[in-house]
Protein backbone atom coordinates (compact mmCIF):
# COMPACT_ATOMS: atom_id res chain seq x y z
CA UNK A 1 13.01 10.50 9.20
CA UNK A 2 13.52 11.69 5.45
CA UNK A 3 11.60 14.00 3.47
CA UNK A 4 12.15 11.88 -0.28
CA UNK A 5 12.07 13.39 -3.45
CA UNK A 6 9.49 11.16 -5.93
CA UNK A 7 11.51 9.19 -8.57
CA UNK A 8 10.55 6.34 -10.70
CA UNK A 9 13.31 4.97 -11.18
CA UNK A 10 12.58 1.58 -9.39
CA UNK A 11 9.67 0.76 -10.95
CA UNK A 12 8.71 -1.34 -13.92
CA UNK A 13 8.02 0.93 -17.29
CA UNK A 14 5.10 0.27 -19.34
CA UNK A 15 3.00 -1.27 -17.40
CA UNK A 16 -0.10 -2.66 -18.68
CA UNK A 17 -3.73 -1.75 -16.48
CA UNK A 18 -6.83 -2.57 -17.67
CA UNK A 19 -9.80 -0.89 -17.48
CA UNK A 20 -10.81 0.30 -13.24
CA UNK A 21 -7.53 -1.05 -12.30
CA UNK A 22 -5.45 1.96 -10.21
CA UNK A 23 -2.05 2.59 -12.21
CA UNK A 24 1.00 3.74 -10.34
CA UNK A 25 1.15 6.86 -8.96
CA UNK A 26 2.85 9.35 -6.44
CA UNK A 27 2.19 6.89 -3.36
CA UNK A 28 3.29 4.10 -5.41
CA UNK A 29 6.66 5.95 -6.48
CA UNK A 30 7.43 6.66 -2.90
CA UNK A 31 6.88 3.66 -1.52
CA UNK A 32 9.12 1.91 -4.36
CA UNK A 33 11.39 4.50 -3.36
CA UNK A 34 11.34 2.86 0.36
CA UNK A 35 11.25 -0.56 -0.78
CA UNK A 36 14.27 -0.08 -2.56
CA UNK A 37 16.10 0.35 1.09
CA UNK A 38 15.68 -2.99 1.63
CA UNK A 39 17.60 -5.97 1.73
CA UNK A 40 15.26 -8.25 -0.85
CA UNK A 41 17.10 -11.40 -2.30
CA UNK A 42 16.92 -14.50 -2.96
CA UNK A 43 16.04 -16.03 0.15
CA UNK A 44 13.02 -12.87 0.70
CA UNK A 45 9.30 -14.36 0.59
CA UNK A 46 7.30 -11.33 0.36
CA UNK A 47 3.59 -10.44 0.00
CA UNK A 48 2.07 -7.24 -1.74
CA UNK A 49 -1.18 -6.36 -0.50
CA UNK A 50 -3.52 -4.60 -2.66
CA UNK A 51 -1.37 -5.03 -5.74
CA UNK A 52 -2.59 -2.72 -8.18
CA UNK A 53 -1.02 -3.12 -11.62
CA UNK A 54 1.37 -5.64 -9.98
CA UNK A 55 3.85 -2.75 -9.48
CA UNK A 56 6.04 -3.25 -6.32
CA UNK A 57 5.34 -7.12 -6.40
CA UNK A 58 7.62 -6.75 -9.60
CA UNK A 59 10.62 -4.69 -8.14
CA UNK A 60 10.60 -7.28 -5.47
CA UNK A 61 10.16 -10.05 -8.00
CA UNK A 62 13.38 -8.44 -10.31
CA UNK A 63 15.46 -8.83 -6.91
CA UNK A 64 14.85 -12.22 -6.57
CA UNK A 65 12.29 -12.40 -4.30
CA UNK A 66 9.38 -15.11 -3.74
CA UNK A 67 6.54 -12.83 -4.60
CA UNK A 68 3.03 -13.66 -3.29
CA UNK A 69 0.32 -10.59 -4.32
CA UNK A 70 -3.11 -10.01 -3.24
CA UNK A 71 -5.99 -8.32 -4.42
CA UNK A 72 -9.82 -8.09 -4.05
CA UNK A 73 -10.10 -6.69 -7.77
CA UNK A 74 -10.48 -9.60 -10.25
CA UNK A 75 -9.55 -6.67 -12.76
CA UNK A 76 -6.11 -6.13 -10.95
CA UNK A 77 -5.28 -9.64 -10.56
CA UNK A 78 -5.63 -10.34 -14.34
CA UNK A 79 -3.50 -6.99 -14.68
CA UNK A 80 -0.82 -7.94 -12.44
CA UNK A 81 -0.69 -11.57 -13.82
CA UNK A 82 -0.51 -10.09 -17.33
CA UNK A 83 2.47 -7.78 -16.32
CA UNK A 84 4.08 -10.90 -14.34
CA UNK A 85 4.26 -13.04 -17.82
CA UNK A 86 4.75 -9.93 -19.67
CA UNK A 87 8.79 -9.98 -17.84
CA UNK A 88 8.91 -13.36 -17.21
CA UNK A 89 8.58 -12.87 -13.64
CA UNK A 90 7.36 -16.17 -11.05
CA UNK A 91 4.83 -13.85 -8.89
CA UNK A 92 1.78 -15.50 -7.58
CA UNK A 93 -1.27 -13.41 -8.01
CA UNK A 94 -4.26 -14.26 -5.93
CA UNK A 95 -7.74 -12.69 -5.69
CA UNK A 96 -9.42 -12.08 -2.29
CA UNK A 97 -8.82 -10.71 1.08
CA UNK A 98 -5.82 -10.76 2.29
CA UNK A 99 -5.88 -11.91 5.46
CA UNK A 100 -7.96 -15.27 4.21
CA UNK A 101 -5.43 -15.88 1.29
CA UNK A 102 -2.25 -15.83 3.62
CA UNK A 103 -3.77 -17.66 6.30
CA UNK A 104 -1.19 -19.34 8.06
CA UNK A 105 1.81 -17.68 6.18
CA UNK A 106 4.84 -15.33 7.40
CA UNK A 107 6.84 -13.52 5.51
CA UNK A 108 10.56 -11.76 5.18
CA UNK A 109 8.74 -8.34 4.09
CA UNK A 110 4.78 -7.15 3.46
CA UNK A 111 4.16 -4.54 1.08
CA UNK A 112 0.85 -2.22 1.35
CA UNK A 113 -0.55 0.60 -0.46
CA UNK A 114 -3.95 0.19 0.77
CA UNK A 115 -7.03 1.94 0.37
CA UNK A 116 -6.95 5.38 2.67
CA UNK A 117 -8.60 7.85 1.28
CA UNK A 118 -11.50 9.03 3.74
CA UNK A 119 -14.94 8.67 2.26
CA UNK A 120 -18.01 9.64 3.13
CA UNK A 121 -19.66 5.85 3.18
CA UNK A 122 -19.17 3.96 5.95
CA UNK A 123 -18.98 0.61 4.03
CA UNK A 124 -16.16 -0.05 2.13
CA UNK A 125 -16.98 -0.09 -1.72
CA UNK A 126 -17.22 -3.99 -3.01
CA UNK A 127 -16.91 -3.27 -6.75
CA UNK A 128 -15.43 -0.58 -9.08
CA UNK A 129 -12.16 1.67 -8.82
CA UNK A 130 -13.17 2.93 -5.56
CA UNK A 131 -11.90 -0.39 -4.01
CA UNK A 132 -8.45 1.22 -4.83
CA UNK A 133 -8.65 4.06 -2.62
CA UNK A 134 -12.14 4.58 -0.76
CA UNK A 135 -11.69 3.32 3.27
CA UNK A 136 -14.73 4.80 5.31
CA UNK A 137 -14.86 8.27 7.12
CA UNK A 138 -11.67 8.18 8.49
CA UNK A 139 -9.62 6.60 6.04
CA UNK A 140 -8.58 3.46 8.19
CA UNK A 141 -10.89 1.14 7.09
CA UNK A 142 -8.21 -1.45 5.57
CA UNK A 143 -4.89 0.31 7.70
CA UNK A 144 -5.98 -1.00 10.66
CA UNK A 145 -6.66 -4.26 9.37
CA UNK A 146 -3.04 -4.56 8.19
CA UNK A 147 -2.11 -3.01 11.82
CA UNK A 148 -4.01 -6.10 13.55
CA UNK A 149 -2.84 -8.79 10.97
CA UNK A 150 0.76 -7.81 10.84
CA UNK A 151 2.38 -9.49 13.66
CA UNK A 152 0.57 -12.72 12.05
CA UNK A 153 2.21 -12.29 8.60
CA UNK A 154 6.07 -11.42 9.34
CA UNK A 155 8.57 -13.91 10.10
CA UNK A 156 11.18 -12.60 13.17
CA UNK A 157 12.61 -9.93 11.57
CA UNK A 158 10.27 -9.45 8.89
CA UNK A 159 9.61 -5.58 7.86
CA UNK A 160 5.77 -4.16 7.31
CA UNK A 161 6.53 -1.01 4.36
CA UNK A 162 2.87 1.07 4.45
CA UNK A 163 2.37 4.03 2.62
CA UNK A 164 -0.70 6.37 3.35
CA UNK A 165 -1.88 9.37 3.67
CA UNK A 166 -0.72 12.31 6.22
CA UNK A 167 -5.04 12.52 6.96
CA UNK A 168 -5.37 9.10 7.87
CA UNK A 169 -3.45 9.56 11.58
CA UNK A 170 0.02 8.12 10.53
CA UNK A 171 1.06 8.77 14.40
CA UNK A 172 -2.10 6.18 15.50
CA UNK A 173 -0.97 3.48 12.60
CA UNK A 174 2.09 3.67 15.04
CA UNK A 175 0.93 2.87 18.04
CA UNK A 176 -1.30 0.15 16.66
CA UNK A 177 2.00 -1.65 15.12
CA UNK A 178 3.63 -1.13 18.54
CA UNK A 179 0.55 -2.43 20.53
CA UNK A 180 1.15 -5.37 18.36
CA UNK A 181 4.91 -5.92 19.61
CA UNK A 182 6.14 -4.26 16.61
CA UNK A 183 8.91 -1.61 16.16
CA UNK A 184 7.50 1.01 14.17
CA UNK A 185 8.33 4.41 12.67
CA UNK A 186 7.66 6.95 10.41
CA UNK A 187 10.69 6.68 8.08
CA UNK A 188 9.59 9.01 5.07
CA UNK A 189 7.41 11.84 4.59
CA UNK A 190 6.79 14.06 1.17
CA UNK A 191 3.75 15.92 0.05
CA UNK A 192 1.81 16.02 -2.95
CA UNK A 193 -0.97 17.82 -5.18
CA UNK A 194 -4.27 16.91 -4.49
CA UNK A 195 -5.79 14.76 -6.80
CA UNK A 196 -9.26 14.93 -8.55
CA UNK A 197 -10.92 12.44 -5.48
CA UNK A 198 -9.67 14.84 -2.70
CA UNK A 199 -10.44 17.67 -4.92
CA UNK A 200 -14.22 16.23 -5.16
CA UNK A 201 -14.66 15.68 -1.41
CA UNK A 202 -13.50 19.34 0.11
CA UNK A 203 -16.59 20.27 1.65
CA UNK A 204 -16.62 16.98 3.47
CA UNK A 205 -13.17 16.66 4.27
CA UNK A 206 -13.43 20.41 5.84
CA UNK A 207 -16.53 19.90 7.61
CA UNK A 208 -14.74 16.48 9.32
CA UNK A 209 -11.58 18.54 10.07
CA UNK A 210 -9.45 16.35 7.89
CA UNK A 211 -8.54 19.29 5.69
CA UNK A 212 -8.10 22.85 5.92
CA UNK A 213 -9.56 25.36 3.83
CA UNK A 214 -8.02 25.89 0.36
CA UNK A 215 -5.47 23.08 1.15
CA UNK A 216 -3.61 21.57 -2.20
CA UNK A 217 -1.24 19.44 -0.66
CA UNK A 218 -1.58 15.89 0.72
CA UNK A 219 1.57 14.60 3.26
CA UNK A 220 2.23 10.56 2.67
CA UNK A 221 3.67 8.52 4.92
CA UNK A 222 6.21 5.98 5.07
CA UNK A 223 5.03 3.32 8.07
CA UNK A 224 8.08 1.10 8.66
CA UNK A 225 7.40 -1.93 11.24
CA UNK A 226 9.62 -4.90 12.57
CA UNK A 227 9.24 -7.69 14.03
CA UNK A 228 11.12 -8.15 17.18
């Protein structure tokens, strides 16, 4: 396990992201930083889930890979397209869930940056930038999701790269992936500021014992999983 210093060095500069659409941030950074560990070529079908600005689907794109990216934001999808043609880059951008638009699909290597930041609604949002990071009271509302679909969507050998945060029970995302007849770790771990969501949702977050009081920093996670 590696503590990783935040670079951006892997990712795509000027990025286009219209309006609502979440931009690339610290999570983002680090896991580019993991998904730059891994053998992607030209024989790599991979999938981004919850793709944002098209960020990561790119860097996997620029290696060579056959890039399939998801997203339930029409907002993202048109960004991530946009950034796609923008570089020239093949990646197929589709809008929905994830699990219905790879139905019946594996894949060398899944990306995820999904939702995980713990909200006091039980319902995930269905519209608006929350989709990019709101995921019920404990934060798992999409990571287990991913956990349960994950043996469906890698090929033998295929890696599962999740980044989330330290409050969302990285150790449990664990033992879900190896319930599922995965082998999976926490490779990476770094911490940074809180942002102006956390920063709104103290109270709460003390009161459910997800945060201690006067806490700035927020650990992320590095979830690696293979399949066997």
């Amino acid at each position: 396990m590696s503590s990783t210093v935040l670079t951006s060095g892997t990712l795509p500069a000027d990025l286009i992201a219209l309006p609502g659409v979440y931009r690339p941030q610290a999570d983002t950074r680090f896991l580019a930083e993991a998904l730059a560990r891994e053998d992607v070529g030209l024989r790599t079908e991979a999938l981004e889930i919850g793709t944002g600005t098209g960020a990561l689907a790119l860097q996997a794109a620029r290696r060579g890979a056959r890039v399939t990216a998801v997203d339930v934001s029409w907002p993202a999808v048109a960004t991530a397209r946009l950034n796609a043609l923008r570089r020239g880059l093949p990646v197929r951008v589709l809008h929905g869930d994830f699990a219905a638009r790879t139905a019946g699909r594996r894949f060398d290597l899944v990306v995820a940056n999904p939702p995980y930041v713990p909200a006091p609604a039980a319902r995930l949002p269905s519209r608006g930038p929350e989709q990019a990071w709101d995921a019920g009271p404990d934060g798992r509302g999409v990571i287990d999701r991913i956990c349960a679909r994950a043996p469906s969507l890698l090929r033998p050998g295929g890696v599962l790269l999740m980044v989330h945060s330290g409050m969302c029970g990285p150790q449990e995302t664990v033992e879900r992936l190896t319930g599922e007849g995965l082998a999976a770790a926490v490779t990476a771990r770094t911490s940074v500021p809180w942002g102006p969501v956390l920063r709104s949702r103290r109270g709460w977050l003390e009161r459910r014992g997800l945060a201690e009081a006067a806490e700035e920093w927020e650990e992320l996670v590095i979830i690696r999983a293979q399949s066997l």
